[in-house]
C-alpha atoms as a PDB file:
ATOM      1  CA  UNK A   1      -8.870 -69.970 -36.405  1.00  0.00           C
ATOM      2  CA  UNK A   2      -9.460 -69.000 -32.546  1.00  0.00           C
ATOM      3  CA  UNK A   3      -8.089 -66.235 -31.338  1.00  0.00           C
ATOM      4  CA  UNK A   4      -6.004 -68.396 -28.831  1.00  0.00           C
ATOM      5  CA  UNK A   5      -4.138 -69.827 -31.734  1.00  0.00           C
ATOM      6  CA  UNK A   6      -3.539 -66.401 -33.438  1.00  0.00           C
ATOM      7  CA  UNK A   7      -2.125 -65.063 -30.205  1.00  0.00           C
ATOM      8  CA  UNK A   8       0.146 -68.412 -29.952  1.00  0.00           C
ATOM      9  CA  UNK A   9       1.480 -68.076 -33.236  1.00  0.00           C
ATOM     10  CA  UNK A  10       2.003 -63.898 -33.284  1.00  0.00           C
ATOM     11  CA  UNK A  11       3.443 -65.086 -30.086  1.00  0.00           C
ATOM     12  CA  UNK A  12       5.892 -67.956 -30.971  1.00  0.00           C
ATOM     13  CA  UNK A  13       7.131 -66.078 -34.414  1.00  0.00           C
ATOM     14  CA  UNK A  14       7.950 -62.761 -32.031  1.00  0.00           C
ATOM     15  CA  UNK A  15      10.008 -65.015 -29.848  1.00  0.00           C
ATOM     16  CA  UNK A  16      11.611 -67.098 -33.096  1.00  0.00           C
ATOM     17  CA  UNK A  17      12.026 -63.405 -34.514  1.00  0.00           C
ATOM     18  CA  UNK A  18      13.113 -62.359 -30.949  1.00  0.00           C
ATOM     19  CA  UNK A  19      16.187 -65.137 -31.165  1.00  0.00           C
ATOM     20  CA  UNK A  20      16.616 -64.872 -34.442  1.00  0.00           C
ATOM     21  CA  UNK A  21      18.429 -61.275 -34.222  1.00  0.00           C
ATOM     22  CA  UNK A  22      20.766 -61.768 -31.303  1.00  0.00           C
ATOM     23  CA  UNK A  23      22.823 -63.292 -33.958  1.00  0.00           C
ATOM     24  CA  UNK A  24      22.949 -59.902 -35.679  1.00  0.00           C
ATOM     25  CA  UNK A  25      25.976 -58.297 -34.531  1.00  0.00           C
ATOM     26  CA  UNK A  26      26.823 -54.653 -35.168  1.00  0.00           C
ATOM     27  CA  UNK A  27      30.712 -53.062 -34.942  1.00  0.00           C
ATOM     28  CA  UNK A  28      31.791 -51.525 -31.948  1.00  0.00           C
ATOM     29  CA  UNK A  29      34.195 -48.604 -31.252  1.00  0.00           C
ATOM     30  CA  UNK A  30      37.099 -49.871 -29.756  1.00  0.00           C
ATOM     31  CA  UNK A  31      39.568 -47.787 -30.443  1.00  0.00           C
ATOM     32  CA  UNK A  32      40.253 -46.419 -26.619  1.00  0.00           C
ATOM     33  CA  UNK A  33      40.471 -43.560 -25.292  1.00  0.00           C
ATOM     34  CA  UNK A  34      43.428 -42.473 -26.873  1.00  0.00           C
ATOM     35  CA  UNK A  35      41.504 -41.386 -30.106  1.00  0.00           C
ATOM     36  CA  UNK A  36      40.291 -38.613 -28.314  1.00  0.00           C
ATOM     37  CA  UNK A  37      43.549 -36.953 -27.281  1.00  0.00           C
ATOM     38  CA  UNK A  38      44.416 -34.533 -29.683  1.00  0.00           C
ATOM     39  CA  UNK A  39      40.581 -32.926 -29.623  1.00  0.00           C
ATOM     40  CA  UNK A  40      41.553 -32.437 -25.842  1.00  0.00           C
ATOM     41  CA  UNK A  41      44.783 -31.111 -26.476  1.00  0.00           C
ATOM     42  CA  UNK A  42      43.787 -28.979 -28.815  1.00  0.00           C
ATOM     43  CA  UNK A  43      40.737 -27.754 -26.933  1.00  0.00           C
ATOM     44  CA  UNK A  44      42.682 -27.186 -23.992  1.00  0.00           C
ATOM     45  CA  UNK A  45      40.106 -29.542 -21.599  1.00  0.00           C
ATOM     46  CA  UNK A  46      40.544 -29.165 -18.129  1.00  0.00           C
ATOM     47  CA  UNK A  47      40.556 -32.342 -15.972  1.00  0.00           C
ATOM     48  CA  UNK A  48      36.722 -31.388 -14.975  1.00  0.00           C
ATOM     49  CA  UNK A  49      35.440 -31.207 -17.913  1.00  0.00           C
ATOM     50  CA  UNK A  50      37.364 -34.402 -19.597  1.00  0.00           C
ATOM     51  CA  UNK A  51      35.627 -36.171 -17.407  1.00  0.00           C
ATOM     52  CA  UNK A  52      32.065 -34.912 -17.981  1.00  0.00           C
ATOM     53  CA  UNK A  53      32.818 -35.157 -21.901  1.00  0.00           C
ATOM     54  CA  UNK A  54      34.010 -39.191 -21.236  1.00  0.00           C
ATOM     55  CA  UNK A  55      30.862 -39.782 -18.983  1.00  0.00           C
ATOM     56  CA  UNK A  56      28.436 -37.939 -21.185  1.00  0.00           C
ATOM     57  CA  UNK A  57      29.923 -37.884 -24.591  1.00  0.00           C
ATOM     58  CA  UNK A  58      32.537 -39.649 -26.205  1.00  0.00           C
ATOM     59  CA  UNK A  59      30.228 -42.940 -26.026  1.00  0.00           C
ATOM     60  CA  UNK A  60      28.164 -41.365 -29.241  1.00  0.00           C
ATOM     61  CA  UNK A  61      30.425 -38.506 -30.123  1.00  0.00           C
ATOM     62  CA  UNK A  62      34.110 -40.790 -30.499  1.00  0.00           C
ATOM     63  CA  UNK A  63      35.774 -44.214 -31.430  1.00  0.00           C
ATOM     64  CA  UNK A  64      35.674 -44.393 -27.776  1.00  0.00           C
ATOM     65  CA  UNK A  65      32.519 -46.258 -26.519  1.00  0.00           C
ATOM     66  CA  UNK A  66      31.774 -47.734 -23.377  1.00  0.00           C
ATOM     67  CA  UNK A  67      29.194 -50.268 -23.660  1.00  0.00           C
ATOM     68  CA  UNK A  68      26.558 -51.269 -21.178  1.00  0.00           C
ATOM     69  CA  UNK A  69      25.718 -54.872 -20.608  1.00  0.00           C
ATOM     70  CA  UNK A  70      22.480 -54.288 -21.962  1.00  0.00           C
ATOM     71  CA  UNK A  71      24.250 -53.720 -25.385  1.00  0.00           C
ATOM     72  CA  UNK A  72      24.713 -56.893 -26.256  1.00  0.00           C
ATOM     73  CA  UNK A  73      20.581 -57.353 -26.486  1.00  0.00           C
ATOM     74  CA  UNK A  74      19.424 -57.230 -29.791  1.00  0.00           C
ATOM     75  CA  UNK A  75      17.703 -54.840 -30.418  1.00  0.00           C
ATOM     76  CA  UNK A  76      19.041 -53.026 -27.988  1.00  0.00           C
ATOM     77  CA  UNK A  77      22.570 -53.514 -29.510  1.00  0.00           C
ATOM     78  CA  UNK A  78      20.926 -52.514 -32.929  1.00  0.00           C
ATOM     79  CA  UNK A  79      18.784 -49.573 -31.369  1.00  0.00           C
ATOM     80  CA  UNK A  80      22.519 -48.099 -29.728  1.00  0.00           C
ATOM     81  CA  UNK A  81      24.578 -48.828 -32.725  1.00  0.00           C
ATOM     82  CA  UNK A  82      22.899 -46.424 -34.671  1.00  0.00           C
ATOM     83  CA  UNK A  83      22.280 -44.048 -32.002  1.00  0.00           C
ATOM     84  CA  UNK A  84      26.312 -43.816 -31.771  1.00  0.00           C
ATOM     85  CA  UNK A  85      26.721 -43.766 -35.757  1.00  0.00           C
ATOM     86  CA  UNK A  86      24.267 -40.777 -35.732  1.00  0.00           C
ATOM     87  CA  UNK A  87      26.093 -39.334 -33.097  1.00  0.00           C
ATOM     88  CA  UNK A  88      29.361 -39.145 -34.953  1.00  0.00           C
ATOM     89  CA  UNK A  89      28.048 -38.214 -38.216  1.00  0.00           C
ATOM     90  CA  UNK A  90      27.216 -35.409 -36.794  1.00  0.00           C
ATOM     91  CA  UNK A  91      30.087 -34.773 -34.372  1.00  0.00           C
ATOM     92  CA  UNK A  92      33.049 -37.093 -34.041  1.00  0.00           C
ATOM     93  CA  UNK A  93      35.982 -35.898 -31.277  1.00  0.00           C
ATOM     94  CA  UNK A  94      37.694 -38.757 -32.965  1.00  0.00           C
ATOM     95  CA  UNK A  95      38.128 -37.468 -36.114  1.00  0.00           C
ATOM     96  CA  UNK A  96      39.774 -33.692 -34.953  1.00  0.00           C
ATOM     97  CA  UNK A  97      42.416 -33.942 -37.041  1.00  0.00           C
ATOM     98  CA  UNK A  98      40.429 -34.108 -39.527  1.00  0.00           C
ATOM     99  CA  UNK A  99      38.286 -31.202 -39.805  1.00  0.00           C
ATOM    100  CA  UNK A 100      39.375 -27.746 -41.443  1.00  0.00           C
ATOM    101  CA  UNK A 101      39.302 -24.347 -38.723  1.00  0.00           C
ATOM    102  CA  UNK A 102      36.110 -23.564 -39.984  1.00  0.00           C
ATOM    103  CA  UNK A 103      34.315 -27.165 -39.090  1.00  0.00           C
ATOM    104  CA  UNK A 104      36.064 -26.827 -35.041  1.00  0.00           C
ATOM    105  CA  UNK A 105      35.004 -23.777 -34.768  1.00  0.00           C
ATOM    106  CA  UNK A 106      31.137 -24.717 -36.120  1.00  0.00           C
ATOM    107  CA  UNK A 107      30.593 -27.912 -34.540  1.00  0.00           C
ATOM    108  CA  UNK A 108      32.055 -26.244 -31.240  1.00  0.00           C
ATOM    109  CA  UNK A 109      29.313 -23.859 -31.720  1.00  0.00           C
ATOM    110  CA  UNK A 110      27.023 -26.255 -32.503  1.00  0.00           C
ATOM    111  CA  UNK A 111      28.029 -28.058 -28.992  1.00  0.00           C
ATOM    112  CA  UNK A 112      27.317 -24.781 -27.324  1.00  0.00           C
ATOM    113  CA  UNK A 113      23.822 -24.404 -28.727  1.00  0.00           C
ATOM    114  CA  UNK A 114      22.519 -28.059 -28.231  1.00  0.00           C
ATOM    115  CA  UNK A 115      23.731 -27.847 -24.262  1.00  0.00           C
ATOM    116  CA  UNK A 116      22.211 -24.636 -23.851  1.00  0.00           C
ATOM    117  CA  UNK A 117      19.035 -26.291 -25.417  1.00  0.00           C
ATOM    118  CA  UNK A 118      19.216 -28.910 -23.335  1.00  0.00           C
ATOM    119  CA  UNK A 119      19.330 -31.195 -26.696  1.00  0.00           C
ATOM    120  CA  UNK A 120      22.394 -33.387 -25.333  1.00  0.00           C
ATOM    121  CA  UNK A 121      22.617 -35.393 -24.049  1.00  0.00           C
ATOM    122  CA  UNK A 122      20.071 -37.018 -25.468  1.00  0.00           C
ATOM    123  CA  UNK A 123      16.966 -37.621 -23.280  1.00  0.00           C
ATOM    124  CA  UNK A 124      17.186 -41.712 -23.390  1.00  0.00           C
ATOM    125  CA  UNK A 125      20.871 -41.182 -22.842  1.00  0.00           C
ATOM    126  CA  UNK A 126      20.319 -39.084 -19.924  1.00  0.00           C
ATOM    127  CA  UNK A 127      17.412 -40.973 -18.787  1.00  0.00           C
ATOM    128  CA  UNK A 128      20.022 -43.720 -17.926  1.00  0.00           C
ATOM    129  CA  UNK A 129      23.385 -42.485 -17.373  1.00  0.00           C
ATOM    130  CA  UNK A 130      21.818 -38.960 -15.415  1.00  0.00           C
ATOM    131  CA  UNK A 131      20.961 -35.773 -17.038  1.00  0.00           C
ATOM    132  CA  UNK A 132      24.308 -32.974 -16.516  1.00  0.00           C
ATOM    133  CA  UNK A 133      24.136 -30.899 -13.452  1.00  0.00           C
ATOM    134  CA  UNK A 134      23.701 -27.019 -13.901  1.00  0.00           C
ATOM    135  CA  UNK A 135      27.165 -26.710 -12.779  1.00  0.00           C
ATOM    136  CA  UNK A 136      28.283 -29.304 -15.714  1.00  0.00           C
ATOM    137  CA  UNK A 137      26.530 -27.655 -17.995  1.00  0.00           C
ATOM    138  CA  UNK A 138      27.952 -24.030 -16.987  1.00  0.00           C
ATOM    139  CA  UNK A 139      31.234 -26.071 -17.109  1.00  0.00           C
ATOM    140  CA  UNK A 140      31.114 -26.801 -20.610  1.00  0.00           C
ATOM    141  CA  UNK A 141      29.721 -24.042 -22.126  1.00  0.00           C
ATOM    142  CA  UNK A 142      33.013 -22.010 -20.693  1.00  0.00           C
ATOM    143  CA  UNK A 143      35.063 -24.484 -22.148  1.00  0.00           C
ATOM    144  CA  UNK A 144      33.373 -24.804 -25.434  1.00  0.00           C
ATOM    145  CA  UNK A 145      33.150 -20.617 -25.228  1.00  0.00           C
ATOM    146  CA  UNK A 146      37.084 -20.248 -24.879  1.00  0.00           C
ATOM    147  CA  UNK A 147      38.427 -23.208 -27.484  1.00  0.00           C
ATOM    148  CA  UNK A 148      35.773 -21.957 -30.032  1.00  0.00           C
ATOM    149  CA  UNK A 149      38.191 -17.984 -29.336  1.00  0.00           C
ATOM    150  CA  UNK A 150      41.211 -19.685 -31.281  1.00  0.00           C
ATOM    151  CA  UNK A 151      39.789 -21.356 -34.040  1.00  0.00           C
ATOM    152  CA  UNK A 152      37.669 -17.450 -34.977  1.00  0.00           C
ATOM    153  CA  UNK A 153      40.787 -16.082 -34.364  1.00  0.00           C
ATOM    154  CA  UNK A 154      42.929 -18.396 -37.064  1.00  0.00           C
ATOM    155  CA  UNK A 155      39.591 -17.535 -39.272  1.00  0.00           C
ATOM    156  CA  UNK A 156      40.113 -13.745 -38.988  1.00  0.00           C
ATOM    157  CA  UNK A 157      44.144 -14.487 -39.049  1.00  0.00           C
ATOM    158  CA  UNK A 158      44.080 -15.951 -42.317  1.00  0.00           C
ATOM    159  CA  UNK A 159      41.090 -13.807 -44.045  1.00  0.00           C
ATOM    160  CA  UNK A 160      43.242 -10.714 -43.976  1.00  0.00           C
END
């Protein structure tokens, strides 16, 4: 077989493969905006910085998702689906309510450590949506810094 023909063939299978998974489908979050309320109630956001956490966050880190029109490319839609499962397995805004005093006040200390780390957002996040500004990031941190003060103090409350 000539090399022309293998290239034709590797070629026409990657484009049969190519078609073949825009058919695969993975869920969305689409549960709005509202499933992030009571973290920002509870976390006492300012105005500020609920709008850096919706423009930099909430997409991988909530039910709340806003997708890009390159999301509906497979495997692009594939590659960002489990991007944003990842990202709420290991924090999910969405799911507040749901974790004990002693999970707020870790994962907001985790959220203080990966910022100051510059771990998140992640590079091909930021690479294109925009990295955070200093001044986002100093943002933030504060935030994080002050709601973190009432869950250690409902920690030491209810240890003695």
């Amino acid at each position: 077989m000539s090399w022309q023909k293998v290239t034709r063939t590797i070629f026409i299978l990657a484009l049969v493969a190519l078609v073949i998974i825009q058919f695969i489908r993975p869920d969305k979050n689409a549960e709005g905006y509202e499933s992030v309320t009571l973290f920002e109630t509870e976390t006492r956001t300012s105005s500020k910085v609920s709008v850096i956490l919706k423009e930099n966050c909430y997409d991988c880190h909530s039910a709340q998702t806003q997708y890009p029109w390159y999301a509906e490319i497979a495997p692009l839609s594939l590659w960002l689906s489990d991007h944003i499962k990842e990202g709420k397995k290991h924090f999910n805004v969405s799911a507040w309510q749901q974790y004990s005093i002693k999970k707020k006040d870790h994962k907001l200390e985790e959220v203080l450590e990966m910022i100051e780390d510059d771990k998140m957002p992640l590079w091909s996040y930021s690479l294109l949506h925009g990295a955070l500004s200093e001044d986002e990031k100093t943002l933030l941190l504060q935030w994080a810094g002050v709601a973190r003060l009432q869950y250690r103090h409902q920690l030491e409350v209810s240890v003695k």
